[in-house]
C-alpha atoms as a PDB file:
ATOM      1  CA  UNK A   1       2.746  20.138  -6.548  1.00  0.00           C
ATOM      2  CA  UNK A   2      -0.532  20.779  -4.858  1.00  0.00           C
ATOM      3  CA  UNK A   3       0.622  23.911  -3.381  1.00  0.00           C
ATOM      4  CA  UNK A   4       1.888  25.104  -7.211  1.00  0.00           C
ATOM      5  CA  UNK A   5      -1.677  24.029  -8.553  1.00  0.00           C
ATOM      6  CA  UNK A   6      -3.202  26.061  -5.575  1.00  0.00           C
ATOM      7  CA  UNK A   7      -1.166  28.981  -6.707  1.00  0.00           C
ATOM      8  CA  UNK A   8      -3.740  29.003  -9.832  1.00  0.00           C
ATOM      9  CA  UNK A   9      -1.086  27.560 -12.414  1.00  0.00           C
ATOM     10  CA  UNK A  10      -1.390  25.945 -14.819  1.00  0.00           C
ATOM     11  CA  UNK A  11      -0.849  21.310 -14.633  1.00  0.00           C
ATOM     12  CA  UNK A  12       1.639  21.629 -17.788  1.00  0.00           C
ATOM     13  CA  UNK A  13       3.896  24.264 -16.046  1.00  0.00           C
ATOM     14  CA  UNK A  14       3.950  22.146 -12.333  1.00  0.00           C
ATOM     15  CA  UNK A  15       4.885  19.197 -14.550  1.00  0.00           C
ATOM     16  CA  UNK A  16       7.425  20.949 -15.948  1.00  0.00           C
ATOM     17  CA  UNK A  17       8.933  22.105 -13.079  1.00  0.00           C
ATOM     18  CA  UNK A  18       9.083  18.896 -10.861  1.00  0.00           C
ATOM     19  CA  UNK A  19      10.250  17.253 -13.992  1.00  0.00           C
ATOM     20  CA  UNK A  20       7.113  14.747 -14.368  1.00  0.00           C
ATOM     21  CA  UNK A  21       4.492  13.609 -16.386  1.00  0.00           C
ATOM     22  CA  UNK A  22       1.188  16.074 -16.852  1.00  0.00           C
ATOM     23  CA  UNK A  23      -0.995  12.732 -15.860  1.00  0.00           C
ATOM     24  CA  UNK A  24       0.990  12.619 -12.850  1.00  0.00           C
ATOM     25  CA  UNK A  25      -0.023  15.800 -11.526  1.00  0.00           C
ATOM     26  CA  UNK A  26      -3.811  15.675 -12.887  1.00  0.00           C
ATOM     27  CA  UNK A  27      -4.172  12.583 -10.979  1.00  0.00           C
ATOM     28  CA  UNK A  28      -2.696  13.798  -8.205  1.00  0.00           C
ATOM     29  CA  UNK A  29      -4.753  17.402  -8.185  1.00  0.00           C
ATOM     30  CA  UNK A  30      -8.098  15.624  -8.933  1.00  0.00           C
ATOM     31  CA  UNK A  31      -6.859  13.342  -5.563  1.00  0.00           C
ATOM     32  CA  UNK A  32      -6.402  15.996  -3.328  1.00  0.00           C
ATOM     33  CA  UNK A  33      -9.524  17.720  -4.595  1.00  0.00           C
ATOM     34  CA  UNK A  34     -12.087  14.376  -4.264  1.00  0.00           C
ATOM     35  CA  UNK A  35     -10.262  13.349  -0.582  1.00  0.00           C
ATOM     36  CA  UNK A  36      -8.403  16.174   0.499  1.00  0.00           C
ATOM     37  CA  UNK A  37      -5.174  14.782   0.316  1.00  0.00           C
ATOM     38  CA  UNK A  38      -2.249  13.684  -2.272  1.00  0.00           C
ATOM     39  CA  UNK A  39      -0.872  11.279  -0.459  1.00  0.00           C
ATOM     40  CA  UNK A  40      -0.756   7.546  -1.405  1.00  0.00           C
ATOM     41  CA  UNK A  41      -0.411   5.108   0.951  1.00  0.00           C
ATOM     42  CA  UNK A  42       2.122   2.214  -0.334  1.00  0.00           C
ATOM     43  CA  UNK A  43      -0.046  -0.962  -0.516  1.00  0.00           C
ATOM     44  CA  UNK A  44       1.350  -4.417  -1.952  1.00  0.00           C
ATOM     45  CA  UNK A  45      -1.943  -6.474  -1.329  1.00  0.00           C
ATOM     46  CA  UNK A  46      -3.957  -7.778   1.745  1.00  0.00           C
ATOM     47  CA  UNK A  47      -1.772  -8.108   4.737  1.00  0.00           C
ATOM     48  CA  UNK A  48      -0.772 -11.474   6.009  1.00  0.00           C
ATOM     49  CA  UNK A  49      -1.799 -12.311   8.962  1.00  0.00           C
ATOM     50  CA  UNK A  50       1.341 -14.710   9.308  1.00  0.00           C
ATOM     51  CA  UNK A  51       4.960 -15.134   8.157  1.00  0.00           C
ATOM     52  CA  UNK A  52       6.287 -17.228   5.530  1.00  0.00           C
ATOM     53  CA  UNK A  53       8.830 -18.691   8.939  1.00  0.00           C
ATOM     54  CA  UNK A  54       5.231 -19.271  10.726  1.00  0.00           C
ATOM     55  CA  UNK A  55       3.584 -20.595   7.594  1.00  0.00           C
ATOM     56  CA  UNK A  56       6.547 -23.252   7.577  1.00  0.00           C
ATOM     57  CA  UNK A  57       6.451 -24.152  11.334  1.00  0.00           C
ATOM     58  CA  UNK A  58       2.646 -24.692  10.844  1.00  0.00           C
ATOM     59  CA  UNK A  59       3.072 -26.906   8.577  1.00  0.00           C
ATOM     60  CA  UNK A  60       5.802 -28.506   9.575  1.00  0.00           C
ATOM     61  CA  UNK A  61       3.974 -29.413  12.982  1.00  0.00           C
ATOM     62  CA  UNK A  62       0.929 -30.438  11.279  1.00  0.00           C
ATOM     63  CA  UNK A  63       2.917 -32.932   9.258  1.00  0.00           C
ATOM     64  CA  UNK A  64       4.723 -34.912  12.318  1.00  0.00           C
ATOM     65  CA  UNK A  65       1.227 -35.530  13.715  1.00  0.00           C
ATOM     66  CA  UNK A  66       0.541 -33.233  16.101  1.00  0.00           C
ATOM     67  CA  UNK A  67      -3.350 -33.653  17.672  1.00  0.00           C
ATOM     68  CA  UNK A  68      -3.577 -29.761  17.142  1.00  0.00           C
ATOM     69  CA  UNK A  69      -5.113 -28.178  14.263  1.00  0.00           C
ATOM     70  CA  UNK A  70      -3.436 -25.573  12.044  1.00  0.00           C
ATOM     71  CA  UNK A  71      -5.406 -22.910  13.221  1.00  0.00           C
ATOM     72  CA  UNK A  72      -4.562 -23.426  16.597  1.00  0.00           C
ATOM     73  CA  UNK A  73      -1.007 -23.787  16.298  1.00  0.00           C
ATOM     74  CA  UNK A  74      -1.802 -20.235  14.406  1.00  0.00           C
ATOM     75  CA  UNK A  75      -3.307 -18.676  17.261  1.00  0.00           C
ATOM     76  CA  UNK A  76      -0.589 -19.995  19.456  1.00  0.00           C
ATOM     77  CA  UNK A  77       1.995 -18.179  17.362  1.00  0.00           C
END
């Protein structure tokens, strides 16, 4: 798309052609022009710093008693 838009022409007739939206290729021209690139990066949220499997065993060991705290047994994982 960028390379179309580059090409001088015209958002409606790149939309047309890839079969998309005219927002979708706006947004993605006014992207590339304010950072230099059109790529999205695919981002569900802040990144866990455990797993839901380490998030159990944590647990798990703090409820039998052990002396350690949970963020140790986290740093131990």
């Amino acid at each position: 798309m960028i390379g179309k838009l580059e090409e001088a022409r015209t958002v409606t007739s790149v939309a047309a052609e890839f079969g998309s939206n005219k927002s979708v290729v706006s947004r993605a021209w006014k992207a590339f022009q304010t950072t230099g690139t059109a790529v999205r990066k695919v981002n569900s949220g802040r990144l866990r710093a455990n797993t839901a499997g380490n998030d159990r065993y944590i647990i798990l060991q703090v409820k039998r008693g052990r002396q350690q705290s949970a963020s140790v047994i986290a740093q131990q994982l």
